[in-house]
C-alpha atoms as a PDB file:
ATOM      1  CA  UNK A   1      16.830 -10.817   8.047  1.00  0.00           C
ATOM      2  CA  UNK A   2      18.146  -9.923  11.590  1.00  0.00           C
ATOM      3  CA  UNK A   3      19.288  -6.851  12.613  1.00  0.00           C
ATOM      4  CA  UNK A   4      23.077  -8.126  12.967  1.00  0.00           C
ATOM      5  CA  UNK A   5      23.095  -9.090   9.080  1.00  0.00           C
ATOM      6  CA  UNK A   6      22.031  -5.900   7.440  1.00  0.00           C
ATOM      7  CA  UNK A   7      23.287  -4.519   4.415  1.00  0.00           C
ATOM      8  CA  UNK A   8      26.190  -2.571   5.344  1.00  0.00           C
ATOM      9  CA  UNK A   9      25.057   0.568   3.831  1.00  0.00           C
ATOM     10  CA  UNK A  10      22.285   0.937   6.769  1.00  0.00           C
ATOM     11  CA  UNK A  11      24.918   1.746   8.959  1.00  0.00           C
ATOM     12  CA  UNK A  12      25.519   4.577   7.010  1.00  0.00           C
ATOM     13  CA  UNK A  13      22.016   6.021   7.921  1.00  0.00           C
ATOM     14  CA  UNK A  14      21.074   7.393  10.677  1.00  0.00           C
ATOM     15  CA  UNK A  15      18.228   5.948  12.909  1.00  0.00           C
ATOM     16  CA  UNK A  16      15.261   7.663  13.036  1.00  0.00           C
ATOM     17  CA  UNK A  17      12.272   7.028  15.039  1.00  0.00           C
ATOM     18  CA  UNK A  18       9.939   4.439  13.960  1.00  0.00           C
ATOM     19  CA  UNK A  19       8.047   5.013  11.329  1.00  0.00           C
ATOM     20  CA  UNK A  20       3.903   4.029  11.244  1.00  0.00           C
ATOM     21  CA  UNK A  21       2.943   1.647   8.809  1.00  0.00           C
ATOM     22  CA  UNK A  22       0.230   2.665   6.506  1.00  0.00           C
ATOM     23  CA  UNK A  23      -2.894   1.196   4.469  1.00  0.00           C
ATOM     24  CA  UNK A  24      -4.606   3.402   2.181  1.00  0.00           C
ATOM     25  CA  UNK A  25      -8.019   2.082   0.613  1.00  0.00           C
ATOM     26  CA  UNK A  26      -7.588   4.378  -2.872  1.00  0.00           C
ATOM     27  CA  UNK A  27     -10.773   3.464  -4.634  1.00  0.00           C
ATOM     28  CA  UNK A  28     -11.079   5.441  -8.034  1.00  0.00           C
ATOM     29  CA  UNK A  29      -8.462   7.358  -9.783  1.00  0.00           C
ATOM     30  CA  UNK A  30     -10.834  10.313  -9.593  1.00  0.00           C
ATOM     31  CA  UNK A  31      -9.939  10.647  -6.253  1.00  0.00           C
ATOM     32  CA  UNK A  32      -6.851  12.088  -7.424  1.00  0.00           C
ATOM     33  CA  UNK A  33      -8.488  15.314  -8.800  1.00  0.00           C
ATOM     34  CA  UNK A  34     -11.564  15.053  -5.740  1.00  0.00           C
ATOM     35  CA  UNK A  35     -12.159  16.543  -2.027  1.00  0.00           C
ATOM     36  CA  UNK A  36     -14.467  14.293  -0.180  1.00  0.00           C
ATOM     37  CA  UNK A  37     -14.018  13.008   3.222  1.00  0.00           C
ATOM     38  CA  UNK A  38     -11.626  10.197   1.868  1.00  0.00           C
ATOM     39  CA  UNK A  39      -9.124  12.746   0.325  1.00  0.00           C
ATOM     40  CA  UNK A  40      -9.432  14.921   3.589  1.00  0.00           C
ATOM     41  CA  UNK A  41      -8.468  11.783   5.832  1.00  0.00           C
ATOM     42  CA  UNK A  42      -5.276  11.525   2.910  1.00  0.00           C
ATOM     43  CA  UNK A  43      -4.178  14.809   3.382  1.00  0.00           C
ATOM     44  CA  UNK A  44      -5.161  14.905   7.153  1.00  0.00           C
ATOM     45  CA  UNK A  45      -2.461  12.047   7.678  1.00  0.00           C
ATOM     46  CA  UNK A  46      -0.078  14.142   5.687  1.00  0.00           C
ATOM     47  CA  UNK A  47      -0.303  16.444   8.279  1.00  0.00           C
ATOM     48  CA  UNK A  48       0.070  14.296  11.349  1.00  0.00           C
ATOM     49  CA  UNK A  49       2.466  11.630  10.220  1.00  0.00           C
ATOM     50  CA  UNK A  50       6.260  12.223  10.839  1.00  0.00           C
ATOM     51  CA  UNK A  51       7.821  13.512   8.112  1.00  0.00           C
ATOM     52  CA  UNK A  52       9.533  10.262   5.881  1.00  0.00           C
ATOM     53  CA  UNK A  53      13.065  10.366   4.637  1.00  0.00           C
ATOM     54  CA  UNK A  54      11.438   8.278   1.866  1.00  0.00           C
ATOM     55  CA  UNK A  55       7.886   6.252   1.017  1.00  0.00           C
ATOM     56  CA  UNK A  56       8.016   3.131  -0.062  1.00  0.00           C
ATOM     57  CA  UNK A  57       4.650   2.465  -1.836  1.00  0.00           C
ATOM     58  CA  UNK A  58       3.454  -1.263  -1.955  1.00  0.00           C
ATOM     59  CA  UNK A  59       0.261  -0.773  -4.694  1.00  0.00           C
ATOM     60  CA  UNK A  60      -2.272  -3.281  -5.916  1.00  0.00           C
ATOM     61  CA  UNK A  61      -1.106  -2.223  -9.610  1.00  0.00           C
ATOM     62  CA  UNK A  62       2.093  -3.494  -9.855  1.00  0.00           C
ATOM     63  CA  UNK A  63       2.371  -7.079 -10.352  1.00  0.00           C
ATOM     64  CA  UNK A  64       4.600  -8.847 -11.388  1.00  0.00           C
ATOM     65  CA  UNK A  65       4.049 -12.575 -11.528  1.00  0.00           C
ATOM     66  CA  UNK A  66       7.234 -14.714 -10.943  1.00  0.00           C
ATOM     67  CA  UNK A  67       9.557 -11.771  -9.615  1.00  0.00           C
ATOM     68  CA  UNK A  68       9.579  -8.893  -7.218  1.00  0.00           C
ATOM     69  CA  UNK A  69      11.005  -5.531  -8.493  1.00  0.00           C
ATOM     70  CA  UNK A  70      11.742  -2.244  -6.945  1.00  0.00           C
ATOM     71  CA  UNK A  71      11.668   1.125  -8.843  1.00  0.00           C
ATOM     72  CA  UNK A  72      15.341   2.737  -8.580  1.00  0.00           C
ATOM     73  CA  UNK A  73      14.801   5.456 -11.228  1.00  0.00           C
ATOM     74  CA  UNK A  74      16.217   9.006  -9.745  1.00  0.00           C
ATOM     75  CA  UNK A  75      12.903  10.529 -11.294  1.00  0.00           C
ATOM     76  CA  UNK A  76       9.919   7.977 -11.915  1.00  0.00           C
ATOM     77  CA  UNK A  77       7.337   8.823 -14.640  1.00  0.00           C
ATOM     78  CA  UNK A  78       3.487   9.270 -13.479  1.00  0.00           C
ATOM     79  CA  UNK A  79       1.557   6.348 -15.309  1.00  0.00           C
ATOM     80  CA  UNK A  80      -1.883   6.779 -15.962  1.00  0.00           C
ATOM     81  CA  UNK A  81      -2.807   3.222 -15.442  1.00  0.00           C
ATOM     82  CA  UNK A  82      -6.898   3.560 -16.410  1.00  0.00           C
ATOM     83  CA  UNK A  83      -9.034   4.766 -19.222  1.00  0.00           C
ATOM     84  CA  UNK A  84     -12.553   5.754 -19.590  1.00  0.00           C
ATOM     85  CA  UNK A  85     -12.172   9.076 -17.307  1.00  0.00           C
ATOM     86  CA  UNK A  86     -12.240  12.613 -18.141  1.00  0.00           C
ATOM     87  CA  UNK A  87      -9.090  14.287 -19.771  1.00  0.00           C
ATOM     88  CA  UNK A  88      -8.109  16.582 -16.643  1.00  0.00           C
ATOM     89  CA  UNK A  89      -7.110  13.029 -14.930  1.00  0.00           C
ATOM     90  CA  UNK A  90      -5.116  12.285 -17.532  1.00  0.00           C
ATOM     91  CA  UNK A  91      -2.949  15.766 -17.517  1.00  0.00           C
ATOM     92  CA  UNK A  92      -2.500  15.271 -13.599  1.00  0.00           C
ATOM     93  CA  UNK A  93       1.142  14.203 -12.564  1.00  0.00           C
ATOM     94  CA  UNK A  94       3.263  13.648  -9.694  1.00  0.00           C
ATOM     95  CA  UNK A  95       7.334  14.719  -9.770  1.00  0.00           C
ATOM     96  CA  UNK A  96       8.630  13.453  -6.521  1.00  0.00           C
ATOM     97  CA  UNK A  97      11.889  12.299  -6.562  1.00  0.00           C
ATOM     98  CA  UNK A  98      12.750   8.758  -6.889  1.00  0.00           C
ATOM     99  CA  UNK A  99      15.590   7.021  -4.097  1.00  0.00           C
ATOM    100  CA  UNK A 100      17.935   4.747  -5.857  1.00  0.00           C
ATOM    101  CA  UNK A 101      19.508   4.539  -2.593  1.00  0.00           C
ATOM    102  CA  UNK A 102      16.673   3.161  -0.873  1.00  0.00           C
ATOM    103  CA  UNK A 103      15.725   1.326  -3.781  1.00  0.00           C
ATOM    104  CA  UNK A 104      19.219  -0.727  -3.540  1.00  0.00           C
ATOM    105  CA  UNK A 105      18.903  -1.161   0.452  1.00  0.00           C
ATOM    106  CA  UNK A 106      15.612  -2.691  -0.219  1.00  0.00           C
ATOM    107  CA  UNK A 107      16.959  -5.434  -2.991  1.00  0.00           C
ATOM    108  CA  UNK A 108      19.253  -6.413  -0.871  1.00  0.00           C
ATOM    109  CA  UNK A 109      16.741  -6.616   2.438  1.00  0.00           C
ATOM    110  CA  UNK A 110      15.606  -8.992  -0.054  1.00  0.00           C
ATOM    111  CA  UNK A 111      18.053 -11.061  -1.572  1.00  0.00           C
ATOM    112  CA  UNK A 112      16.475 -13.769  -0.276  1.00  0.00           C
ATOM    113  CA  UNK A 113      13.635 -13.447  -2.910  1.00  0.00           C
ATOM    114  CA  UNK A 114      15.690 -12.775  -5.474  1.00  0.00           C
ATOM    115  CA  UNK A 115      14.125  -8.942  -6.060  1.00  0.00           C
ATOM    116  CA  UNK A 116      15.422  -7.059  -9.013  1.00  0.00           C
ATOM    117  CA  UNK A 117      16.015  -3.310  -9.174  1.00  0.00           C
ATOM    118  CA  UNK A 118      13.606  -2.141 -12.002  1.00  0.00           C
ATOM    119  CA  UNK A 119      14.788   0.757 -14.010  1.00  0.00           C
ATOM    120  CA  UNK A 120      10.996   0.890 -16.494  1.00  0.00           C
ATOM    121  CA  UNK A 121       8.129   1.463 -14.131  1.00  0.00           C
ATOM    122  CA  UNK A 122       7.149   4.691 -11.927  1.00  0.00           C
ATOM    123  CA  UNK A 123       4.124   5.367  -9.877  1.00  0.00           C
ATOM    124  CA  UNK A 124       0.926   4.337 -10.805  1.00  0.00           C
ATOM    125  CA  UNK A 125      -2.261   5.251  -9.559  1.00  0.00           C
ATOM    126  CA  UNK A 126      -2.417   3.394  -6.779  1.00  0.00           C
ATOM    127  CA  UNK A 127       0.912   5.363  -5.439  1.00  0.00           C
ATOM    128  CA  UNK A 128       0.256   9.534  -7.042  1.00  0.00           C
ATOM    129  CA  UNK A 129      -3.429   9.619  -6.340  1.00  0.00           C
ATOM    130  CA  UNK A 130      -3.163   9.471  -2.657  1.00  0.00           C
ATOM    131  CA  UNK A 131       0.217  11.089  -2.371  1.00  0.00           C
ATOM    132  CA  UNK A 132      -1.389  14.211  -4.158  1.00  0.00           C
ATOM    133  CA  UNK A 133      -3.507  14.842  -1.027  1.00  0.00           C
ATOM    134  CA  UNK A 134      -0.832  13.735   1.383  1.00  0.00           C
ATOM    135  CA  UNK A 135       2.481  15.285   0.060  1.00  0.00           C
ATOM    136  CA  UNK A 136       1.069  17.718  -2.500  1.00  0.00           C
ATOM    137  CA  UNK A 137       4.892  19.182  -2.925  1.00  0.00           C
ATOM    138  CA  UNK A 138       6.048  16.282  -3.875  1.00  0.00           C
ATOM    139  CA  UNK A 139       9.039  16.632  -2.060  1.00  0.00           C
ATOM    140  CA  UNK A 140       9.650  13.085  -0.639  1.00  0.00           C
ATOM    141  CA  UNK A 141      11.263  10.611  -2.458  1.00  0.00           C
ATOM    142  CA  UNK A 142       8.668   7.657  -3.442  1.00  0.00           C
ATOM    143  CA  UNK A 143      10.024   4.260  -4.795  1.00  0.00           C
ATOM    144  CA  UNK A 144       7.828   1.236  -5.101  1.00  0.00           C
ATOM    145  CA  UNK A 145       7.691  -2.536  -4.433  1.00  0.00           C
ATOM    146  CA  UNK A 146       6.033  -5.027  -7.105  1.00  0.00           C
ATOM    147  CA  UNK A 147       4.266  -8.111  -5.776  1.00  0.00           C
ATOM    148  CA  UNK A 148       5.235 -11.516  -6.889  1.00  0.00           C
ATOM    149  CA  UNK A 149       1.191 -12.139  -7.946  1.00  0.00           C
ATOM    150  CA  UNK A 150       2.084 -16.014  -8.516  1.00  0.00           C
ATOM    151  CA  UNK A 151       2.850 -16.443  -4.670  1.00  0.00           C
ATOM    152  CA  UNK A 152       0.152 -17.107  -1.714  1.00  0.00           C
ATOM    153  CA  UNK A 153      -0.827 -14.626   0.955  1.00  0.00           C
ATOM    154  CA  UNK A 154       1.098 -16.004   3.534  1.00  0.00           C
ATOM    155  CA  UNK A 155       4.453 -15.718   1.145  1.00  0.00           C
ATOM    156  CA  UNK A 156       3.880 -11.883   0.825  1.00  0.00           C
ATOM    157  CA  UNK A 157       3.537 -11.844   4.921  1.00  0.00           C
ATOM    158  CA  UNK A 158       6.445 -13.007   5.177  1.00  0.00           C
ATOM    159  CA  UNK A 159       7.980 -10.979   2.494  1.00  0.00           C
ATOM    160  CA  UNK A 160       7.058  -7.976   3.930  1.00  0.00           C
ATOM    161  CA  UNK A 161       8.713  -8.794   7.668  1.00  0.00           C
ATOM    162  CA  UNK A 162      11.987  -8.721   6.008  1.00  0.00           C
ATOM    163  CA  UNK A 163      11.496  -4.907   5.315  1.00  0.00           C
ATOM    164  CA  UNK A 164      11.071  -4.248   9.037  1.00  0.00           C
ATOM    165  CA  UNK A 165      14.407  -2.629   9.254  1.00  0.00           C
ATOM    166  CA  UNK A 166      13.310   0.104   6.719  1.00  0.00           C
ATOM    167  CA  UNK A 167      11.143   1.754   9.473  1.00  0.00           C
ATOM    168  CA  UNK A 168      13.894   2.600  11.766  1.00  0.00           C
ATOM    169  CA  UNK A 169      15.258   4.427   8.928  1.00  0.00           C
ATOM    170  CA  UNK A 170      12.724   6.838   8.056  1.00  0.00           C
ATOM    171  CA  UNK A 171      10.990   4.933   5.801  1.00  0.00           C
ATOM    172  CA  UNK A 172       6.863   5.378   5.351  1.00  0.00           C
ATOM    173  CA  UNK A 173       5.711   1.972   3.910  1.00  0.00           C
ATOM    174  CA  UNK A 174       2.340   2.480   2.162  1.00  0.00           C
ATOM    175  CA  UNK A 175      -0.064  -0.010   1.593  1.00  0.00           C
ATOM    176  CA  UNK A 176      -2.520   0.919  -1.530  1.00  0.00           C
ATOM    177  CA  UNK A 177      -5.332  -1.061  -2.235  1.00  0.00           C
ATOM    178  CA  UNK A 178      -9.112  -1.969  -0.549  1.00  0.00           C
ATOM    179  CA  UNK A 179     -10.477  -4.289   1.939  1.00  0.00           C
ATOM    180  CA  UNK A 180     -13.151  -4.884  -0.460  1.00  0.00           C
ATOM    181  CA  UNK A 181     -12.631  -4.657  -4.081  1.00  0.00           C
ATOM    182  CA  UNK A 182     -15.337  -5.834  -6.598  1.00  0.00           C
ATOM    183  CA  UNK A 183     -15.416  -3.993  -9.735  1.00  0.00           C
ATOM    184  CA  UNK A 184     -17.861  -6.457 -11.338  1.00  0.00           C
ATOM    185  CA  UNK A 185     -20.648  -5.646  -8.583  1.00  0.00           C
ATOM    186  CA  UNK A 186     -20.363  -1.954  -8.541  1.00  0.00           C
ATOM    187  CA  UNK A 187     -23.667  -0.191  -8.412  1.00  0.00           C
ATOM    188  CA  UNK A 188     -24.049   3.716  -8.658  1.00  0.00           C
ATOM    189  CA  UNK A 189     -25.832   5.334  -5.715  1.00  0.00           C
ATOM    190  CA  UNK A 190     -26.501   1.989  -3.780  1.00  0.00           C
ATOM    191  CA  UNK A 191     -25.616   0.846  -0.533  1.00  0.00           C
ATOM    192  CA  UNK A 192     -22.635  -1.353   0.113  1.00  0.00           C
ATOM    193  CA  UNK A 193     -23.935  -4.919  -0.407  1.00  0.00           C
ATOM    194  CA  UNK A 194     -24.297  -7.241   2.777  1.00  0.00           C
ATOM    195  CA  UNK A 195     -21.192  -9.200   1.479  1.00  0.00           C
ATOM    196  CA  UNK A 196     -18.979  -6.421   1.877  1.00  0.00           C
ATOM    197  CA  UNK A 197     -20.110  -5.020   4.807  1.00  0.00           C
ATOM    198  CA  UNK A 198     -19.594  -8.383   6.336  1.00  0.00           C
ATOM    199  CA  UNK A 199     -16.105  -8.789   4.850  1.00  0.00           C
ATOM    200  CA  UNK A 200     -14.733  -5.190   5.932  1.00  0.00           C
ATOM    201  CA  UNK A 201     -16.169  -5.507   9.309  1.00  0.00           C
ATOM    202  CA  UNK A 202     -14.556  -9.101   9.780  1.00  0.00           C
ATOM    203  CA  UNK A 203     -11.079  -7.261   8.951  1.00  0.00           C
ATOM    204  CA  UNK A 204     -11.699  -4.341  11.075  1.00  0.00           C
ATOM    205  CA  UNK A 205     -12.489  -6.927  13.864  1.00  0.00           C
ATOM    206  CA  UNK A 206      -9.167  -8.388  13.206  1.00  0.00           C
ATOM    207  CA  UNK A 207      -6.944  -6.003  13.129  1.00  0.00           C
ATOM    208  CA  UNK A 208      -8.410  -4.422  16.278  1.00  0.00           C
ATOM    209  CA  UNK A 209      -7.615  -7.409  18.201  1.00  0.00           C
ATOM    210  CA  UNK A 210      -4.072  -7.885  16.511  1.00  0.00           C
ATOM    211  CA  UNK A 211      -5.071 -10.994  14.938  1.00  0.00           C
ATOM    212  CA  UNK A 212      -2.985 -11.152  12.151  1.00  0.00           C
ATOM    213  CA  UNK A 213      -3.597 -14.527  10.882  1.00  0.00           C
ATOM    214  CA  UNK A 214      -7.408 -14.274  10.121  1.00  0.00           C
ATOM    215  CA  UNK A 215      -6.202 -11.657   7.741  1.00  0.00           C
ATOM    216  CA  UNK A 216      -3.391 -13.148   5.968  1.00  0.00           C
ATOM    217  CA  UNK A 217      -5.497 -16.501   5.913  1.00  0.00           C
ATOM    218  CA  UNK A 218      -8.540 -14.684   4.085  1.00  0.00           C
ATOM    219  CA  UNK A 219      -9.395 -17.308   1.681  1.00  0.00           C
ATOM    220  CA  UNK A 220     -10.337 -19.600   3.651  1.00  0.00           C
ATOM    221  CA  UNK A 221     -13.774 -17.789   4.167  1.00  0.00           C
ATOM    222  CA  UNK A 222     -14.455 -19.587   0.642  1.00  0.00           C
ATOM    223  CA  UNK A 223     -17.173 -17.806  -1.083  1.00  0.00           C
ATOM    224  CA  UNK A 224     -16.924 -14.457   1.142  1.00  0.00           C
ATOM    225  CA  UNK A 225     -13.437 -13.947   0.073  1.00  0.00           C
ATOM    226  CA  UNK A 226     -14.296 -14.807  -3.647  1.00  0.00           C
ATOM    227  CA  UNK A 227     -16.838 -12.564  -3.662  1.00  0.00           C
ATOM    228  CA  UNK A 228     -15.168  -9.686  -1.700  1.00  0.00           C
ATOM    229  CA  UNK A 229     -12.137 -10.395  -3.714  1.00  0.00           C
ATOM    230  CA  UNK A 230     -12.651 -11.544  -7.011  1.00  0.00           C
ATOM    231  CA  UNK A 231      -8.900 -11.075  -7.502  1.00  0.00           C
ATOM    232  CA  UNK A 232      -6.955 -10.666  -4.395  1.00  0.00           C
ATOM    233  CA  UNK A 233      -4.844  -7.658  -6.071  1.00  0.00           C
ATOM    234  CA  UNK A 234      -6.013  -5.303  -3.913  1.00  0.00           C
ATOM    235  CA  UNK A 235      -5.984  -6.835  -0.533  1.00  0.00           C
ATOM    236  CA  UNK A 236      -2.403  -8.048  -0.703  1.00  0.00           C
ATOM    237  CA  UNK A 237      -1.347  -4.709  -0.017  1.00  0.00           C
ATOM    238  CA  UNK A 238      -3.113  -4.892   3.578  1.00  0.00           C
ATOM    239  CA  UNK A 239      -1.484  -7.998   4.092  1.00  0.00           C
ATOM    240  CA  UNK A 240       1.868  -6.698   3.729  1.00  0.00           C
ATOM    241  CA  UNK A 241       1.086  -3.704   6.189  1.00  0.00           C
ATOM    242  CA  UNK A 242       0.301  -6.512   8.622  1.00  0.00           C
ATOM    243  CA  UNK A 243       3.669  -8.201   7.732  1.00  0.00           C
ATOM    244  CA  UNK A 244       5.332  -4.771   9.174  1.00  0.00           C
ATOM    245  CA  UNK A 245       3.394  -4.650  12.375  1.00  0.00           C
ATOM    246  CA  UNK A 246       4.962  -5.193  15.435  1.00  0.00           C
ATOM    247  CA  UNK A 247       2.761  -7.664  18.087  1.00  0.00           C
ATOM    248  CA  UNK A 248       3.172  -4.524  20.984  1.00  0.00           C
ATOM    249  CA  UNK A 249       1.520  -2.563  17.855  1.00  0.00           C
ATOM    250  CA  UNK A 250      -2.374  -0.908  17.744  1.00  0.00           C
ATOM    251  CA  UNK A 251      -3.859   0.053  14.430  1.00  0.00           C
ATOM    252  CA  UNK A 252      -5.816   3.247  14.507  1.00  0.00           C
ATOM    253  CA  UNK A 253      -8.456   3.321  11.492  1.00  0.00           C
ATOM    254  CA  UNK A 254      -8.839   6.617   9.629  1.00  0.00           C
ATOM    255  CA  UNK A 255     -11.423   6.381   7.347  1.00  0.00           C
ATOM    256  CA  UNK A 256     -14.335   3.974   6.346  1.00  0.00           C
ATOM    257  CA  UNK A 257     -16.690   3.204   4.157  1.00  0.00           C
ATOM    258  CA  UNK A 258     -18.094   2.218   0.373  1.00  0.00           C
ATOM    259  CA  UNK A 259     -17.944   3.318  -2.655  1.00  0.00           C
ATOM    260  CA  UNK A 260     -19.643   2.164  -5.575  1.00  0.00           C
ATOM    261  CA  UNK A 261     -21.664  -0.604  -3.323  1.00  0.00           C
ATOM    262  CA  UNK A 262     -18.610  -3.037  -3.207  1.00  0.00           C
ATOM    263  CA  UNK A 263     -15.375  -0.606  -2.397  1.00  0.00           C
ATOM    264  CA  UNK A 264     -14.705  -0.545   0.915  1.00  0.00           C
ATOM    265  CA  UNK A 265     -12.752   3.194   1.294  1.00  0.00           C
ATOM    266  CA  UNK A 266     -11.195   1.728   4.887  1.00  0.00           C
ATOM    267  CA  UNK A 267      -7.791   3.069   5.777  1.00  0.00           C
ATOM    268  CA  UNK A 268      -5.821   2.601   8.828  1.00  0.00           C
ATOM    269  CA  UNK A 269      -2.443   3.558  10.568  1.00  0.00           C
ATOM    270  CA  UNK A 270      -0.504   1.245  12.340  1.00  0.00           C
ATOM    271  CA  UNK A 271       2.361   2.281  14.915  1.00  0.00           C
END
């Protein structure tokens, strides 16, 4: 969508400077309740970013196959999308506002895709656990974006160019997910496997030198990309940071490293 056929409503809003574009590697919920030097790079960036009118959180645990939704609730719920972990994670929750008003800007940024304002869902894990450590007030509206998990890598690319226009309004898109995500390979204790090491470092490499297209194109390293990404849940997120970038754009990489052996913890900041 071009700049001379916005919705009419974001002249209505005024400009702000352009927000960064974020990717978050969340790893376990526990990092929701934890201070390591992940959660300290979280709430570091919380710190140092400009302040958002409004976060728009694109997570790995909201899909939706054959659709793309955005929450427009005035107050979303906190879901506790896991099980298996002690009670305290359970009785943690997140009251930020919702922005309905955002929320509708952002359907109609993309009619083209026939999104859907969802009234049902509210921020999952992939969204509260990192905004704990970054906004702990909770006092800036969060809505989220579902991803259409039917569609190719190169559809959600080019998905998430048509939300360009939400950065020049104060908008903080956040990309939650990992660069390496193998839950059937975790190991307690171990060292990241050579696979993954491999994997992140070929997306660091990437990134650095603003090549785009390795990244969106990531499965066709075959059996690397299988094995990195089982399911590609949790990189699609990345993929729509990269959708946001502009080319005159440098990413600047926050945190790295693994968790678990095959949970690659690597964040970065674009813009």
């Amino acid at each position: 969508m071009s700049p001379t056929n916005l919705p009419e409503e974001f002249g209505n809003l005024e400009p702000s400077m352009r927000m960064p574009v974020v990717f978050i590697g969340h790893g376990s919920p526990m990092n929701a309740i934890q201070d390591n030097p992940f959660t300290c790079s979280w709430a570091d960036l919380g710190h140092t970013l400009p302040k958002p009118q409004a976060i728009l959180s694109v997570s790995a645990h909201w899909l939706t196959p054959g659709s793309v939704q955005v929450l427009a609730t005035d107050h979303p719920r906190t879901i506790h999308d896991f099980a298996g972990f002690p009670d305290v994670l359970y009785e943690q929750y997140y009251p930020a506002p919702g922005s309905p008003e955002f929320a509708r800007l952002t359907v109609e940024l993309l009619a083209g895709s026939h999104a859907q304002p969802d009234h049902h869902w509210g921020l999952d894990h992939g969204t509260w656990s990192v905004l704990k450590h970054m906004y702990p007030n909770a006092d800036v509206p969060v809505y989220q974006l579902s991803m259409d998990y039917s569609q190719a890598p190169r559809w959600h690319f080019e998905l998430a160019q048509q939300l360009a226009p939400l950065r020049d309004r104060g908008v903080l898109v956040i990309g939650s997910g990992n660069i390496v995500h193998n839950l059937r390979a975790v190991r307690h204790g171990g060292e990241p496997y050579g696979w993954a090491l491999e994997f992140d470092d070929m997306v660091r490499r990437s990134l650095a030198d603003g090549d785009n297209q390795a990244v969106v194109d990531f499965l066709e390293l075959g059996t690397l990309a299988r094995t990195a990404h089982p399911t590609h849940d949790h990189f699609l997120p990345a993929i729509y940071t990269l959708g946001l970038r502009r080319r005159d754009e440098s990413v600047r990489f926050v945190t790295d490293g693994f968790d678990l052996g095959s949970i690659s913890m690597r964040s970065y900041v674009i813009g």
